[in-house]
Protein backbone atom coordinates (compact mmCIF):
# COMPACT_ATOMS: atom_id res chain seq x y z
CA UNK A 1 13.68 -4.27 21.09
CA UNK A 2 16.50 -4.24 18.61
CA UNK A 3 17.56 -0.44 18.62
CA UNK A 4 17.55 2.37 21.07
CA UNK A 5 16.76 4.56 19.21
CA UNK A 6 13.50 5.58 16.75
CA UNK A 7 14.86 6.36 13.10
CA UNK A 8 12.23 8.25 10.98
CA UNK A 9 11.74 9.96 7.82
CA UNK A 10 10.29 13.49 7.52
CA UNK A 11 8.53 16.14 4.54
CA UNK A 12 11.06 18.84 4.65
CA UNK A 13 9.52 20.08 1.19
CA UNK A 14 6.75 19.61 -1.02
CA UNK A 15 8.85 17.98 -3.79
CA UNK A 16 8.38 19.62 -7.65
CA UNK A 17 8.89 17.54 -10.35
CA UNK A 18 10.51 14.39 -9.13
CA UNK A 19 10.93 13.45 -5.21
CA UNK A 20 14.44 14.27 -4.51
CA UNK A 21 16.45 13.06 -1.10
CA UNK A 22 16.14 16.71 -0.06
CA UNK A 23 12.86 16.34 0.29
CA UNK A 24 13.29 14.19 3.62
CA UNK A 25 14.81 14.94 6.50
CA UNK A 26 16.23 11.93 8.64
CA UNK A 27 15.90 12.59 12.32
CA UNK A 28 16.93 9.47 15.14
CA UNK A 29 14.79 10.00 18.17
CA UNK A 30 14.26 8.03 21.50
CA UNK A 31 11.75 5.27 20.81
CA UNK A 32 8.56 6.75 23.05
CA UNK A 33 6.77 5.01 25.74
CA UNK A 34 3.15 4.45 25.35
CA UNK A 35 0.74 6.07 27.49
CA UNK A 36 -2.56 4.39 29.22
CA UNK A 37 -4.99 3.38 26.26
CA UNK A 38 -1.72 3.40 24.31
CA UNK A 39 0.18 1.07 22.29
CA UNK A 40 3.76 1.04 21.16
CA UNK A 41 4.39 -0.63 17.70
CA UNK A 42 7.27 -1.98 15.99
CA UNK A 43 7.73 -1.82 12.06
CA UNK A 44 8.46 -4.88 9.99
CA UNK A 45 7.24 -4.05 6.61
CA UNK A 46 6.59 -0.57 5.13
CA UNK A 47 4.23 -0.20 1.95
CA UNK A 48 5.69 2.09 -0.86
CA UNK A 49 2.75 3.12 -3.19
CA UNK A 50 2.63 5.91 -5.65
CA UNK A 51 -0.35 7.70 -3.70
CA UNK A 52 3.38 8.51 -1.89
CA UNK A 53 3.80 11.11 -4.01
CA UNK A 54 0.04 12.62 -3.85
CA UNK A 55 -0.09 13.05 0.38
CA UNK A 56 3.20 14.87 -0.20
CA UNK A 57 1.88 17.88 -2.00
CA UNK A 58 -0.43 20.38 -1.06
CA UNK A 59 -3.49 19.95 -3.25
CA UNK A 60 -6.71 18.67 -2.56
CA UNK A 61 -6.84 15.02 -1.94
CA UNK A 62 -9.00 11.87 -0.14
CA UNK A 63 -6.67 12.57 2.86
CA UNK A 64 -4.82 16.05 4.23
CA UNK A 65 -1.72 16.18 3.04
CA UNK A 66 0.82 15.48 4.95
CA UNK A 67 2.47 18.90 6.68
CA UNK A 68 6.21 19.63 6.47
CA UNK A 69 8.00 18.75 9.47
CA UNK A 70 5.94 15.46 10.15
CA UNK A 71 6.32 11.98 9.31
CA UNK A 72 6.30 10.94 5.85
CA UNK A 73 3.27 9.05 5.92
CA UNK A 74 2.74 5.15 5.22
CA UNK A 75 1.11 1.99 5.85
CA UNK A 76 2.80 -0.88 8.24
CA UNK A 77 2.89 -4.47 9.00
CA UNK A 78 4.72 -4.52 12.77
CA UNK A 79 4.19 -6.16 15.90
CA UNK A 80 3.36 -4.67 19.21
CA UNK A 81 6.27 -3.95 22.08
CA UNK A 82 4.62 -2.58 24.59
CA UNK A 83 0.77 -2.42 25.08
CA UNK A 84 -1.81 -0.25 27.88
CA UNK A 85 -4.50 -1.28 25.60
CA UNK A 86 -6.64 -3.86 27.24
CA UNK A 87 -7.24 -4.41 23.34
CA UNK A 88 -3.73 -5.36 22.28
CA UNK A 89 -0.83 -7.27 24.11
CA UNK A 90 2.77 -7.71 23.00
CA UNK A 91 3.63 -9.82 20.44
CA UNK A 92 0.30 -9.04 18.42
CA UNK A 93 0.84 -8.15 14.53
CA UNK A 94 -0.68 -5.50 13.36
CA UNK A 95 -1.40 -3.17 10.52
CA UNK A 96 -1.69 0.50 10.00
CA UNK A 97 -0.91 3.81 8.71
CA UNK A 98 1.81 4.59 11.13
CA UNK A 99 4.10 5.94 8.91
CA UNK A 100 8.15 5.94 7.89
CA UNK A 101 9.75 5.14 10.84
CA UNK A 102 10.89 2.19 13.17
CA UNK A 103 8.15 2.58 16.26
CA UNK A 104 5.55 4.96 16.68
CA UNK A 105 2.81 5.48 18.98
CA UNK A 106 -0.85 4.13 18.00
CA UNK A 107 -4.26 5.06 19.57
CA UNK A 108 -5.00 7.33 22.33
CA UNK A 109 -4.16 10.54 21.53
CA UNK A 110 -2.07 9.79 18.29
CA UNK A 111 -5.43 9.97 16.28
CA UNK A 112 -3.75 6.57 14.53
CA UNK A 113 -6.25 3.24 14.58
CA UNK A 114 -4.36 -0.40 14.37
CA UNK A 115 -5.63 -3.71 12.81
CA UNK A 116 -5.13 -6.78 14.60
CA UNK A 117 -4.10 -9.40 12.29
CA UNK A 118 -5.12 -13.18 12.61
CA UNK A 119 -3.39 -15.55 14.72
CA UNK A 120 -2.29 -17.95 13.07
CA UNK A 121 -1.17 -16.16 9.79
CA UNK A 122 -3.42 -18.10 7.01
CA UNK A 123 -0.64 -16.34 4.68
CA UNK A 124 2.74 -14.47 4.54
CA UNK A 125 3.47 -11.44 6.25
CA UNK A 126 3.89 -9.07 3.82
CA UNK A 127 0.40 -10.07 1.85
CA UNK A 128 -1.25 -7.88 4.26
CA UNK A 129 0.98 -4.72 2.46
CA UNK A 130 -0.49 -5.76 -1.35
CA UNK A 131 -3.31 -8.18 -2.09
CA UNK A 132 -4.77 -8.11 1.26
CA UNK A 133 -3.78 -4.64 2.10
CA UNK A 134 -5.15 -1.31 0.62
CA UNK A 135 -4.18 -2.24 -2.72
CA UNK A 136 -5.65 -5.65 -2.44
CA UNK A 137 -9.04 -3.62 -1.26
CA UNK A 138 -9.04 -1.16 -4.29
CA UNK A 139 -8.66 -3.90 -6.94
CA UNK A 140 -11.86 -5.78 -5.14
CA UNK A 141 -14.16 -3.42 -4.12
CA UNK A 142 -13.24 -1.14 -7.64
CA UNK A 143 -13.63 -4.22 -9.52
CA UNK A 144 -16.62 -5.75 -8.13
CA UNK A 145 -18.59 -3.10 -6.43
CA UNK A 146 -17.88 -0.43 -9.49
CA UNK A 147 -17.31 -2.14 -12.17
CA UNK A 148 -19.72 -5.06 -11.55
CA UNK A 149 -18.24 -7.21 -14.17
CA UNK A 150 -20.76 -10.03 -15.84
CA UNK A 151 -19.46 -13.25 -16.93
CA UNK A 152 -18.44 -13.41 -20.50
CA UNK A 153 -17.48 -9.89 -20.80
CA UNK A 154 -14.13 -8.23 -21.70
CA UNK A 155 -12.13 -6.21 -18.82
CA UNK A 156 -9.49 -4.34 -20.12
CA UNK A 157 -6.79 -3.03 -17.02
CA UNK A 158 -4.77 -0.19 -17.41
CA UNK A 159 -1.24 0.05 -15.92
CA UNK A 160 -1.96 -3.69 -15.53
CA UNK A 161 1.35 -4.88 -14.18
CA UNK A 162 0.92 -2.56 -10.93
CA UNK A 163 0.29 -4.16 -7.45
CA UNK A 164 -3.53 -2.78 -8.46
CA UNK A 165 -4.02 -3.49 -11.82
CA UNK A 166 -2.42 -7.17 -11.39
CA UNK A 167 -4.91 -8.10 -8.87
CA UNK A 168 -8.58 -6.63 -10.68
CA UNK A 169 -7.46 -8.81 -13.57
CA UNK A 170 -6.45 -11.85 -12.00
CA UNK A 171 -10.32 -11.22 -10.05
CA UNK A 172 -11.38 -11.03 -13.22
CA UNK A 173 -10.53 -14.15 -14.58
CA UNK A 174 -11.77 -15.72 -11.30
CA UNK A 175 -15.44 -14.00 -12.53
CA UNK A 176 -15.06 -15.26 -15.77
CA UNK A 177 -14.14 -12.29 -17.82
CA UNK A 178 -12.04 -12.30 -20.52
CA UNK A 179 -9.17 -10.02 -19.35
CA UNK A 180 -6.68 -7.85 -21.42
CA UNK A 181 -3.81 -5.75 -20.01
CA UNK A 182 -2.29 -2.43 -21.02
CA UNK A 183 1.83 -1.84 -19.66
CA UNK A 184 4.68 -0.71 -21.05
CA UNK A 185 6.81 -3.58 -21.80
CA UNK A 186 7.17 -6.91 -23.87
CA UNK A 187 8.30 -8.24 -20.65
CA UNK A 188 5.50 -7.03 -18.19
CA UNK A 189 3.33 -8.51 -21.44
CA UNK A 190 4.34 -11.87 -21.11
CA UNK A 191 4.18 -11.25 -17.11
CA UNK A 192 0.70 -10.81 -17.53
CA UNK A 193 -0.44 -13.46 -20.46
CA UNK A 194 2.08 -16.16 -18.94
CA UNK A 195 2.02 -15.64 -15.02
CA UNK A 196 -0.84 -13.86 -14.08
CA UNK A 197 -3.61 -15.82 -16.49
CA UNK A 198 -4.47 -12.34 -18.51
CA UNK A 199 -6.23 -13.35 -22.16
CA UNK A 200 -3.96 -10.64 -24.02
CA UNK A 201 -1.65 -7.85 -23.02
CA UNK A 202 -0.91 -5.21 -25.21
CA UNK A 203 2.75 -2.77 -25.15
CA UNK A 204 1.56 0.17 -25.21
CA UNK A 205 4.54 1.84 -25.94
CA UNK A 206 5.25 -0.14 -28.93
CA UNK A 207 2.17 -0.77 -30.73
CA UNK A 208 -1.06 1.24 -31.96
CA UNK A 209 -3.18 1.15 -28.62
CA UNK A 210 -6.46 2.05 -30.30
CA UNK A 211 -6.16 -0.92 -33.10
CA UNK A 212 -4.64 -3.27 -30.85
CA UNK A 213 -8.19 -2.57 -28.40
CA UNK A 214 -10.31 -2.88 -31.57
């Protein structure tokens, strides 16, 4: 272990407007032992997404919000330290939604579920925070399942230089489709058209969204 102690983030206020630094409260705590059944888990990568800002406030959501006083909540790459899981041994990588802090706790009573990921790695590290993470899983299943795109047809992607929006066109093209974004920039545009494969991107900031669909 590299530190002694367990530095976290927590919801000291359900943010209005903007999130503001007052809205955390930084705490350093002992890192905890795990218990039998138990697993102790180290961060290495921590996923910043814009749903972020949703579990923070108090409104009706797919998840409870999270309560003030508790860890901000957040999804993981680490690696286990210490394991009384006959499921899990040190050194294991793993994902889940652990939340903003160095260690924490998973399974048993913590309520939290991990992911093993595979040995060997087929990919880098932090792929397993976008395209083969939760964002990676709404683009697919949103795309394909939902949207059951047919060969030949058009997909158009809002806010299509996002970690979401990136990936359902790009598995798009892969279908066949012909693919047009929608961002906010003449540089995200040529992101899009020149990096990603997209057929057309349109600036939606800049020029007449309804003729440039048309």
């Amino acid at each position: 272990m590299t530190r002694a102690i367990n530095r976290q983030f927590l919801l000291a206020a359900r943010p209005v407007g903007d999130i503001k630094e007052s809205d955390f409260e930084y705490r350093e705590e002992p890192i905890p032992s795990p218990k039998d059944d138990e697993v102790l888990v180290r961060t290495i990568y921590l996923s910043l997404d814009p749903t972020n800002r949703i579990w923070m406030s108090d409104m009706e959501q797919y998840m409870p919000p999270v309560e003030i006083g508790e860890v901000m909540r957040g999804g993981i790459i680490g690696v286990v330290e210490e394991s009384k899981n006959p499921n899990f041994k040190q050194g294991d990588l793993v994902s889940g939604m652990l939340g903003w802090q160095d260690y924490a706790i998973a399974l048993g009573n913590s309520g939290f579920s991990l992911t093993r990921l595979p040995n060997p790695l087929p990919c880098p590290l932090n792929a397993f925070t976008g395209p083969l993470g939760a964002t990676g899983f709404t683009a697919y299943f949103g795309l394909l399942d939902i949207g059951q795109p047919k060969v030949g047809e058009t997909v158009v992607v809002s806010a299509a230089s996002g970690a979401v929006g990136s990936i359902v066109g790009q598995i798009a093209k892969i279908k066949g489709c012909r693919v047009v974004g929608i961002t906010g920039s003449d540089e995200k545009c040529r992101w899009l058209t020149e990096e990603l494969g997209f057929d057309a991107a349109i600036n939606y900031k800049t020029g007449d969204l309804e003729k440039a669909l048309a």
